[in-house]
PDB file of N, CA and C in Angstrom:
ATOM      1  N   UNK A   1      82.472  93.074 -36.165  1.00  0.00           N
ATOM      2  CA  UNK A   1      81.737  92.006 -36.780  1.00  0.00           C
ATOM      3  C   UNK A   1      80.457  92.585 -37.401  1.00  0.00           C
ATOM      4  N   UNK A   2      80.175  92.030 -38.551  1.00  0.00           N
ATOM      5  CA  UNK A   2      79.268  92.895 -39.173  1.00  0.00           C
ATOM      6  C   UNK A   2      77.772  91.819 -38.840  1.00  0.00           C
ATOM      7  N   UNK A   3      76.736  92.192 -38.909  1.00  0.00           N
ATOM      8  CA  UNK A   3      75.041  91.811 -38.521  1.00  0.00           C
ATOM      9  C   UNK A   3      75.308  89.983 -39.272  1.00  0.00           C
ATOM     10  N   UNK A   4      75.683  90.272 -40.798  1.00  0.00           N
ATOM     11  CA  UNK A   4      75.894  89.072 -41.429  1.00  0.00           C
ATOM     12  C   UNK A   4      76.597  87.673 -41.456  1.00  0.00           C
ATOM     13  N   UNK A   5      77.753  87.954 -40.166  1.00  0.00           N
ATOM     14  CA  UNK A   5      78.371  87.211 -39.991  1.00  0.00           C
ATOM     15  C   UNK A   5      78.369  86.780 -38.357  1.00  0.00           C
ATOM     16  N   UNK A   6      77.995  85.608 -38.340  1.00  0.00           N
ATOM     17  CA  UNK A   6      78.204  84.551 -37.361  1.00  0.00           C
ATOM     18  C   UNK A   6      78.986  84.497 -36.771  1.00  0.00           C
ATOM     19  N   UNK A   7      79.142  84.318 -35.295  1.00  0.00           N
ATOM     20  CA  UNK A   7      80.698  84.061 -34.418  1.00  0.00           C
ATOM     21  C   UNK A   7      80.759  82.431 -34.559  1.00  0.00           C
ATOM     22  N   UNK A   8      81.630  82.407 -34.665  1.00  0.00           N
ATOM     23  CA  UNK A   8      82.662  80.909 -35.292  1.00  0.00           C
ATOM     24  C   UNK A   8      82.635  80.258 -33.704  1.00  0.00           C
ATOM     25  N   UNK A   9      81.999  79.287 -33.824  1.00  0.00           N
ATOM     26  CA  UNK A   9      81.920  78.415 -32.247  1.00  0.00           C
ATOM     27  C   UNK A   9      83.320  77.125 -33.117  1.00  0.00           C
ATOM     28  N   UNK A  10      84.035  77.338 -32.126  1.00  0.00           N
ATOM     29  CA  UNK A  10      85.471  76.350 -32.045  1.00  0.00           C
ATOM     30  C   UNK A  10      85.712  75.518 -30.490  1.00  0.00           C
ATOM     31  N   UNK A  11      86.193  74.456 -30.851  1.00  0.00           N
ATOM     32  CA  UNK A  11      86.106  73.318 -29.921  1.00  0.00           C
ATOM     33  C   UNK A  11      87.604  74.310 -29.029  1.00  0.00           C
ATOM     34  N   UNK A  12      87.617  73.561 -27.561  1.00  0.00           N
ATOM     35  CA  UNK A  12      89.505  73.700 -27.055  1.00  0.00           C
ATOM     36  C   UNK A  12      89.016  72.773 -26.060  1.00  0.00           C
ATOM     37  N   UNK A  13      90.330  72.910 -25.599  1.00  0.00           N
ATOM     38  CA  UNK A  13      90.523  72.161 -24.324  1.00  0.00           C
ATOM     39  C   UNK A  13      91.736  72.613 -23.621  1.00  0.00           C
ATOM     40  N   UNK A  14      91.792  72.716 -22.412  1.00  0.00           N
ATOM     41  CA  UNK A  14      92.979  72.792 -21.758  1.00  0.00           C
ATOM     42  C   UNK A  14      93.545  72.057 -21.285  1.00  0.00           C
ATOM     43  N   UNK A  15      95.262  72.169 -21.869  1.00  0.00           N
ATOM     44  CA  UNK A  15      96.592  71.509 -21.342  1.00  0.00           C
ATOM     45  C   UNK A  15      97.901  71.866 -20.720  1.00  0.00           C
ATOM     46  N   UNK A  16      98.518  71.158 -19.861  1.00  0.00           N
ATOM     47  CA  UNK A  16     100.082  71.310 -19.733  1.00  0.00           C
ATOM     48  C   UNK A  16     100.927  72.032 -20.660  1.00  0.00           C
ATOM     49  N   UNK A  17     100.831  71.406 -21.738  1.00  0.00           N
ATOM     50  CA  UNK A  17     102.001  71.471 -22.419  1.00  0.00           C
ATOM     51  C   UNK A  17     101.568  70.636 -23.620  1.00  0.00           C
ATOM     52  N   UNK A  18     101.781  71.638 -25.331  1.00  0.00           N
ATOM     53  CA  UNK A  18     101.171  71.202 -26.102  1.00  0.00           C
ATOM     54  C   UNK A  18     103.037  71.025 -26.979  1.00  0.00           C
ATOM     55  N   UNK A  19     102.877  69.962 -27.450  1.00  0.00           N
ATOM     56  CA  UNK A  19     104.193  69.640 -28.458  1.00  0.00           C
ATOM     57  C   UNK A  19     103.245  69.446 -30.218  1.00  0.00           C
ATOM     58  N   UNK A  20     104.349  70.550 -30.892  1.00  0.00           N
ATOM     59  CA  UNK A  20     103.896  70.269 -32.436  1.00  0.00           C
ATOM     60  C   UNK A  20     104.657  69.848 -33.329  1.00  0.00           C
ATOM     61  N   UNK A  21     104.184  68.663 -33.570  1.00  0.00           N
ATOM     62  CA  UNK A  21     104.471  67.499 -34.516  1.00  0.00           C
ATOM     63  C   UNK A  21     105.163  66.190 -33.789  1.00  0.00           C
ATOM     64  N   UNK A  22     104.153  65.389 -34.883  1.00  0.00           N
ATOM     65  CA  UNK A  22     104.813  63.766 -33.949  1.00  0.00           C
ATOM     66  C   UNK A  22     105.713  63.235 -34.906  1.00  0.00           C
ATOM     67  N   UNK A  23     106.931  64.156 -34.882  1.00  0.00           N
ATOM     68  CA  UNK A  23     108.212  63.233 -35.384  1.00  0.00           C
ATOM     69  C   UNK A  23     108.897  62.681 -34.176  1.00  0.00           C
ATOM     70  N   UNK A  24     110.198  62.333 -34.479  1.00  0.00           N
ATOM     71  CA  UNK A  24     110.696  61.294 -33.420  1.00  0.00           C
ATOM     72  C   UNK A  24     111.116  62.704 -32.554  1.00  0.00           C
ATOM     73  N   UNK A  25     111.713  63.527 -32.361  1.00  0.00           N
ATOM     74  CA  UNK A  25     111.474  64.462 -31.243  1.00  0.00           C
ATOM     75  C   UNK A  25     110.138  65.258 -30.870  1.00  0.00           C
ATOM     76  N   UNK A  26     108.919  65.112 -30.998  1.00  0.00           N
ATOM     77  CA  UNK A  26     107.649  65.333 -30.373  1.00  0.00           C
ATOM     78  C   UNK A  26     107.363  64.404 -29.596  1.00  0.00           C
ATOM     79  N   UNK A  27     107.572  63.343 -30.126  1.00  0.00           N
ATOM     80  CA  UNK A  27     107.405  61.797 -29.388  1.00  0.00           C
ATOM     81  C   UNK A  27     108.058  61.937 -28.141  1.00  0.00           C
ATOM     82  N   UNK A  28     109.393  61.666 -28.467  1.00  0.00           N
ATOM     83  CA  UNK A  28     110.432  61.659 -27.303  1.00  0.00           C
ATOM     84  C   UNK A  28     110.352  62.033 -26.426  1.00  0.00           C
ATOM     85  N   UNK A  29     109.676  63.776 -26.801  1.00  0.00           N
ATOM     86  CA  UNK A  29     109.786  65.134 -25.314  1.00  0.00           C
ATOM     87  C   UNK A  29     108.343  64.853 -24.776  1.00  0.00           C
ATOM     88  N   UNK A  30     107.341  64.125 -25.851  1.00  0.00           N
ATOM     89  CA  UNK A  30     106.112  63.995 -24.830  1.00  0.00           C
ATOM     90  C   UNK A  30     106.429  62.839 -23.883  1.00  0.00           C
ATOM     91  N   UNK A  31     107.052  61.560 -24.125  1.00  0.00           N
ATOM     92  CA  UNK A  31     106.770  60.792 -23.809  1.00  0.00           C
ATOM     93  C   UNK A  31     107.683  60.985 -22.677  1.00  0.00           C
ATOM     94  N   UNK A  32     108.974  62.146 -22.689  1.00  0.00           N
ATOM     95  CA  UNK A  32     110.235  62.171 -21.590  1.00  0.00           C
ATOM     96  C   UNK A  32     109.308  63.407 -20.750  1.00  0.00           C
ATOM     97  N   UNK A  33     108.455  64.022 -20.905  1.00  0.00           N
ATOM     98  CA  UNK A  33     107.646  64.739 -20.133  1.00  0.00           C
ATOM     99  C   UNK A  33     106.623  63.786 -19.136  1.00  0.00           C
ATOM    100  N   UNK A  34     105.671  62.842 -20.034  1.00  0.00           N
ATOM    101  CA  UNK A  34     105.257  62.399 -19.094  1.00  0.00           C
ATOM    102  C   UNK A  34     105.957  61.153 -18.363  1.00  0.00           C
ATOM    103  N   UNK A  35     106.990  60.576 -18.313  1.00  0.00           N
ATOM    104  CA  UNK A  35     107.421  60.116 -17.587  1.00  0.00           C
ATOM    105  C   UNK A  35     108.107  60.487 -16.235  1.00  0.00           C
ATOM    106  N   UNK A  36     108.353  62.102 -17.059  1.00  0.00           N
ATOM    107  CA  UNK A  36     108.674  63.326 -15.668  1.00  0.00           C
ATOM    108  C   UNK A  36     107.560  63.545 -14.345  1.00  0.00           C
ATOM    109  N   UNK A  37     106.479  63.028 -15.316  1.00  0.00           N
ATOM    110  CA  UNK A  37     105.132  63.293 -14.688  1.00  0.00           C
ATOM    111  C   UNK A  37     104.609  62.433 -13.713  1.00  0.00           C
ATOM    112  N   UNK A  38     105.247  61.347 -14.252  1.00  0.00           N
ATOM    113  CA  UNK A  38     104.910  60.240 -12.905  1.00  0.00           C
ATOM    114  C   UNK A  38     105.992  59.803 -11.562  1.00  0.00           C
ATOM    115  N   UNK A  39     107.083  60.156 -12.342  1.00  0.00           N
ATOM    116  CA  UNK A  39     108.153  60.055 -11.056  1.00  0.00           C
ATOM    117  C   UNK A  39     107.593  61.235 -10.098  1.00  0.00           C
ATOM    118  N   UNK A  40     107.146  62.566 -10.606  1.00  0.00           N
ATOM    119  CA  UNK A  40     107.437  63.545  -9.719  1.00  0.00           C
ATOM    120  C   UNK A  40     105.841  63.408  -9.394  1.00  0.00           C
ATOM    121  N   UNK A  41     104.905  62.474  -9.667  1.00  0.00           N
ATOM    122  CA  UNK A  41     103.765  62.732  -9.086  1.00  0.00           C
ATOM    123  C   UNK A  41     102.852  63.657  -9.345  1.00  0.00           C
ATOM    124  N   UNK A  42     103.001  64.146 -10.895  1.00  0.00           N
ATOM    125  CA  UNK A  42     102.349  65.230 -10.967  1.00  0.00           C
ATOM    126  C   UNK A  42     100.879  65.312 -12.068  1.00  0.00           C
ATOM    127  N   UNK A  43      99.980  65.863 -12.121  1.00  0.00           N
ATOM    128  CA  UNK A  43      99.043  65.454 -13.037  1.00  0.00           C
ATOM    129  C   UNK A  43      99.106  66.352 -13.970  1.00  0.00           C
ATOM    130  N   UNK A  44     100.145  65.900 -14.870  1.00  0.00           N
ATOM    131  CA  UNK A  44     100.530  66.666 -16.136  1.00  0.00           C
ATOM    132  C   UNK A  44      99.658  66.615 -17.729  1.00  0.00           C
ATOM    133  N   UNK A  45      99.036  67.112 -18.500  1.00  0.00           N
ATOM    134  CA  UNK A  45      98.383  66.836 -19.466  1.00  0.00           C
ATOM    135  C   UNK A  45      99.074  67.280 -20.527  1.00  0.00           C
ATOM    136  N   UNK A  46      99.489  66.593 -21.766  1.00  0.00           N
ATOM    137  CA  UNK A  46     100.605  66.549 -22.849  1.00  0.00           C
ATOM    138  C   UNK A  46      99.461  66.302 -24.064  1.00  0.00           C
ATOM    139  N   UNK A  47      99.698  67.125 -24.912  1.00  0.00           N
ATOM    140  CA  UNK A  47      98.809  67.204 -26.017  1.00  0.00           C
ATOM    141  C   UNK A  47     100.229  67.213 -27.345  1.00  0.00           C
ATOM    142  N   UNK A  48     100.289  66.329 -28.118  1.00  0.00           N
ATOM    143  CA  UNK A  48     101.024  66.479 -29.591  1.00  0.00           C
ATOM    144  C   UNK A  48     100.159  66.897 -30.642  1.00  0.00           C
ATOM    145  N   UNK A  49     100.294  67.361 -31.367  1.00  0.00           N
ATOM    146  CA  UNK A  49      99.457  67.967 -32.503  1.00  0.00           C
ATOM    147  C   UNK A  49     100.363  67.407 -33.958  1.00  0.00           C
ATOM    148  N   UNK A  50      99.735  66.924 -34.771  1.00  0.00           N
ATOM    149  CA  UNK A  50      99.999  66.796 -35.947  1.00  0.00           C
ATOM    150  C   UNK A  50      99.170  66.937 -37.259  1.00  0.00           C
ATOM    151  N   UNK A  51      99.879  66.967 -38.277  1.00  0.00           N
ATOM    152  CA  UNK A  51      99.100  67.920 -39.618  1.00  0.00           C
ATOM    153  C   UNK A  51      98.772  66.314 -40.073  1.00  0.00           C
ATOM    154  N   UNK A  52      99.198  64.929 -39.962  1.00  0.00           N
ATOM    155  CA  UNK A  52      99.030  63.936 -40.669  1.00  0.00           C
ATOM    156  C   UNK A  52      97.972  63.211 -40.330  1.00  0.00           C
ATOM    157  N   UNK A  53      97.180  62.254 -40.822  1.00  0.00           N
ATOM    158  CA  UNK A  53      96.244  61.653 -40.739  1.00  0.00           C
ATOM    159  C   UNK A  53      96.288  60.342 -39.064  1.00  0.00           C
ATOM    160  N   UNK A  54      97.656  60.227 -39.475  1.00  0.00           N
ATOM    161  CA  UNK A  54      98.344  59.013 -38.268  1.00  0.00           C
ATOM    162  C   UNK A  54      99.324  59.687 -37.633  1.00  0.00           C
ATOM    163  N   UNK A  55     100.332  59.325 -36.716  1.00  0.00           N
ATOM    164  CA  UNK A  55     101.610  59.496 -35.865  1.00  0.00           C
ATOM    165  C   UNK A  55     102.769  58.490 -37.307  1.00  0.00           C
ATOM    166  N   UNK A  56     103.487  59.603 -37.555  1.00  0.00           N
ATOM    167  CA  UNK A  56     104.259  58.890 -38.562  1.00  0.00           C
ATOM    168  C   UNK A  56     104.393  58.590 -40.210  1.00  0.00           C
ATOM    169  N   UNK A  57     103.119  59.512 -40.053  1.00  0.00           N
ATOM    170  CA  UNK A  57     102.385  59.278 -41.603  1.00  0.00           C
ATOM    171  C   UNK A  57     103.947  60.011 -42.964  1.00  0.00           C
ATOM    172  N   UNK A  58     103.999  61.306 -42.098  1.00  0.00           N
ATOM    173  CA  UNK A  58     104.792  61.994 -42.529  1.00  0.00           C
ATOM    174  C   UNK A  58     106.297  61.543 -43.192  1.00  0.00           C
ATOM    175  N   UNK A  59     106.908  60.659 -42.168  1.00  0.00           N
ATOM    176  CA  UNK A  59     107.929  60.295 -41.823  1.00  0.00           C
ATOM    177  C   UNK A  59     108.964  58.895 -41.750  1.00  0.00           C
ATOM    178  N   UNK A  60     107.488  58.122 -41.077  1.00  0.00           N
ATOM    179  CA  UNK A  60     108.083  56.379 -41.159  1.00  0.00           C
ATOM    180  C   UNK A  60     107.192  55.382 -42.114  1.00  0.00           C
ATOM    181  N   UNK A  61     107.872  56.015 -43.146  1.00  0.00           N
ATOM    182  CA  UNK A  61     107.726  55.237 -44.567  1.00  0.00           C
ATOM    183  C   UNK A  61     108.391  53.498 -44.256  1.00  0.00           C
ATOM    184  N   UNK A  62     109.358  53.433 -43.531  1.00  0.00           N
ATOM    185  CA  UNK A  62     109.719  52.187 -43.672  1.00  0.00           C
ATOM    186  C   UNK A  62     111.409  52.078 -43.920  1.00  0.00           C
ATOM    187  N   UNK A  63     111.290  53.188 -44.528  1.00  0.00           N
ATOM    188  CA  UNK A  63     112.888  53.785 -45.528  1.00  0.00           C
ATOM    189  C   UNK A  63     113.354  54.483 -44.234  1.00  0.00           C
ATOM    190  N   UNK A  64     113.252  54.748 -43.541  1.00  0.00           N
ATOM    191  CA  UNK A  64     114.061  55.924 -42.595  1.00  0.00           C
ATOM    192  C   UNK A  64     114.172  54.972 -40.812  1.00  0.00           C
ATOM    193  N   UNK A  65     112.980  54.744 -41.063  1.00  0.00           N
ATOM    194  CA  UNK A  65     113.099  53.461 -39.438  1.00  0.00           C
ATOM    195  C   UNK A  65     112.021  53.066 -39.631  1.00  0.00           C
ATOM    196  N   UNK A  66     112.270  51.745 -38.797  1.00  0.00           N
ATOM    197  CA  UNK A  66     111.029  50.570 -39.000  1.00  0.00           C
ATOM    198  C   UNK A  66     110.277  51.446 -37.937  1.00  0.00           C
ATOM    199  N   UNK A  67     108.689  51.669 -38.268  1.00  0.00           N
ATOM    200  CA  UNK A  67     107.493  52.212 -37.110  1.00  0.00           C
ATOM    201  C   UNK A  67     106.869  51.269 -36.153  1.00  0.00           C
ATOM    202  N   UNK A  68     107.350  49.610 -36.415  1.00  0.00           N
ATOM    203  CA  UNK A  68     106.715  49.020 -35.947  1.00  0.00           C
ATOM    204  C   UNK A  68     106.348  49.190 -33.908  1.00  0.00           C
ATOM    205  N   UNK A  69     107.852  49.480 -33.515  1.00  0.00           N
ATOM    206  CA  UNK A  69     108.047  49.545 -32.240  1.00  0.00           C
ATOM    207  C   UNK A  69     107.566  51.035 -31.664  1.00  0.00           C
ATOM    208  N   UNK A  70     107.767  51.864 -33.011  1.00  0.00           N
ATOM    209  CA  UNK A  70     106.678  53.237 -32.329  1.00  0.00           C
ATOM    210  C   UNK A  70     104.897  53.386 -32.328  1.00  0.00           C
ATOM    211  N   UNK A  71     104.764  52.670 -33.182  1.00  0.00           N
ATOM    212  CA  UNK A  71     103.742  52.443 -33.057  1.00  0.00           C
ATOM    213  C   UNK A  71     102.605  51.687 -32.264  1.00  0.00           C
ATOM    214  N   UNK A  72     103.666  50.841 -31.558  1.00  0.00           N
ATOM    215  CA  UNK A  72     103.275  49.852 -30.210  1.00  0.00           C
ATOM    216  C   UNK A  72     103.419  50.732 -29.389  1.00  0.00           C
ATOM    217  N   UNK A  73     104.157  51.378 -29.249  1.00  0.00           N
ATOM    218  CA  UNK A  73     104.459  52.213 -27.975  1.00  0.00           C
ATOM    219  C   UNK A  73     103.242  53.375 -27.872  1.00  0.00           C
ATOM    220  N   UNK A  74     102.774  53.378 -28.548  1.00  0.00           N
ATOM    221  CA  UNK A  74     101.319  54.455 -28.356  1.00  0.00           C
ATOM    222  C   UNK A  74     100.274  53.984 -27.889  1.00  0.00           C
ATOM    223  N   UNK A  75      99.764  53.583 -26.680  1.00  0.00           N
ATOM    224  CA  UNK A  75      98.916  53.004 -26.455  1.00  0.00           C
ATOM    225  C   UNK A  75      97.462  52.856 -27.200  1.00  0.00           C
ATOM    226  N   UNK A  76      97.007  53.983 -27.331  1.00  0.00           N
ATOM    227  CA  UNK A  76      95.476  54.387 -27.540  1.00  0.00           C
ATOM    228  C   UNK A  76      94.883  55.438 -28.014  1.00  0.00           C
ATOM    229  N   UNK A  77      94.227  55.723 -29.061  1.00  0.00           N
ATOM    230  CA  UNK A  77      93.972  56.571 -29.711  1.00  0.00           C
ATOM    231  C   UNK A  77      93.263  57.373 -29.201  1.00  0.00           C
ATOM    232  N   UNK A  78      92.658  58.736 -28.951  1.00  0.00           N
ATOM    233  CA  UNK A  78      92.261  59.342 -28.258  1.00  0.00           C
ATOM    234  C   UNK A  78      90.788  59.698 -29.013  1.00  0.00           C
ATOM    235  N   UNK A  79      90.346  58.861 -29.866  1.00  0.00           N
ATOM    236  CA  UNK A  79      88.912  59.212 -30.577  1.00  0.00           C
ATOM    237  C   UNK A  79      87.725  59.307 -29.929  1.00  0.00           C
ATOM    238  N   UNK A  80      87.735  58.730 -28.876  1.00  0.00           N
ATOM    239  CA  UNK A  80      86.680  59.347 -27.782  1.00  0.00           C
ATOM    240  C   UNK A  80      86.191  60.142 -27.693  1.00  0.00           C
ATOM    241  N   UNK A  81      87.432  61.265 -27.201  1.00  0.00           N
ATOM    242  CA  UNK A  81      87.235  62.309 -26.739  1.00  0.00           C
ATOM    243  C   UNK A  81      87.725  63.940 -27.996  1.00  0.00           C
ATOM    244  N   UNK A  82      87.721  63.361 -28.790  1.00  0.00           N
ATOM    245  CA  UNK A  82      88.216  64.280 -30.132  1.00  0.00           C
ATOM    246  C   UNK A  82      88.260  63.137 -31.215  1.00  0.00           C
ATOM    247  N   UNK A  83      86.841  62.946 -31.570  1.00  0.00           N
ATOM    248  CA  UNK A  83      87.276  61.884 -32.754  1.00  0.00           C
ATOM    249  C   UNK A  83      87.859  62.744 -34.429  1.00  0.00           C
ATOM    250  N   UNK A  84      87.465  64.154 -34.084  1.00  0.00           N
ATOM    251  CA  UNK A  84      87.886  64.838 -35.590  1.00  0.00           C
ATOM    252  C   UNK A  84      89.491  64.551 -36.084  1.00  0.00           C
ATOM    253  N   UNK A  85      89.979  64.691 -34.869  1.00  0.00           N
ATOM    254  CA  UNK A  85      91.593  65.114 -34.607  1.00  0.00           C
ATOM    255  C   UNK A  85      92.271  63.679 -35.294  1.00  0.00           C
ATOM    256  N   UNK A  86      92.041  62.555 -34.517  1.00  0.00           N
ATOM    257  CA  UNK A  86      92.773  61.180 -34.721  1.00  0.00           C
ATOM    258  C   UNK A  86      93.861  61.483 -33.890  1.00  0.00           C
ATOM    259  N   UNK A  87      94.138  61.844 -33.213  1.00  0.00           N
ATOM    260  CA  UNK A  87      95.152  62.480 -31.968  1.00  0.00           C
ATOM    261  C   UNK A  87      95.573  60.712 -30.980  1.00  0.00           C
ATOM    262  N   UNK A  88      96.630  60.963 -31.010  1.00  0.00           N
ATOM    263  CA  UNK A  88      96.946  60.005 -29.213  1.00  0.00           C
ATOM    264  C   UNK A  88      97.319  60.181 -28.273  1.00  0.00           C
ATOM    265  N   UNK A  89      96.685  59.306 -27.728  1.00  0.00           N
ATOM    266  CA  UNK A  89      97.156  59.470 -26.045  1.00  0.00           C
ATOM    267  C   UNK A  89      98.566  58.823 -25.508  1.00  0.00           C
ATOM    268  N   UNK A  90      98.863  58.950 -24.921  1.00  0.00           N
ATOM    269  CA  UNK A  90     100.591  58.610 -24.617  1.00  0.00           C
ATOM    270  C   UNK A  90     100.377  58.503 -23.156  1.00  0.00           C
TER     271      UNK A  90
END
């Protein structure tokens, strides 16, 4: 690193198990993970990552499947705690 350049301070956090992209299989395996998570009692943390602005942005135009029922199914947005991201919680 040269005198002129700055070390790059970057946010993280640590998780379980990170799934990338919220198409209908990111969804699925997070949501069939944490349901793994509560039968077996375990305190599992599931992070999805996506390049789109929303869950679906990409994908549920309307033309391919109605989003209405996936989109209920997401409880709560996770802007709290990462408002840059627009990320959810599941």
């Amino acid at each position: 690193m040269t005198e002129s350049t700055a070390p790059i301070e970057r946010e993280s956090m640590e998780v379980d198990v990170v799934i990338v992209g919220a198409g209908p299989a990111g969804l699925s395996a997070a949501c069939r993970l944490m349901q793994l998570s509560k039968q077996h009692e375990l305190n599992l943390s599931v992070v999805v990552l996506e390049k789109a602005a929303a869950v679906g942005d990409h994908i549920l135009s309307g033309a391919v499947i109605e989003p209405t029922a996936l989109r209920l199914s997401i409880k709560k947005p996770c802007y709290n705690s990462y408002p840059q991201t627009g990320g959810y919680c599941i």
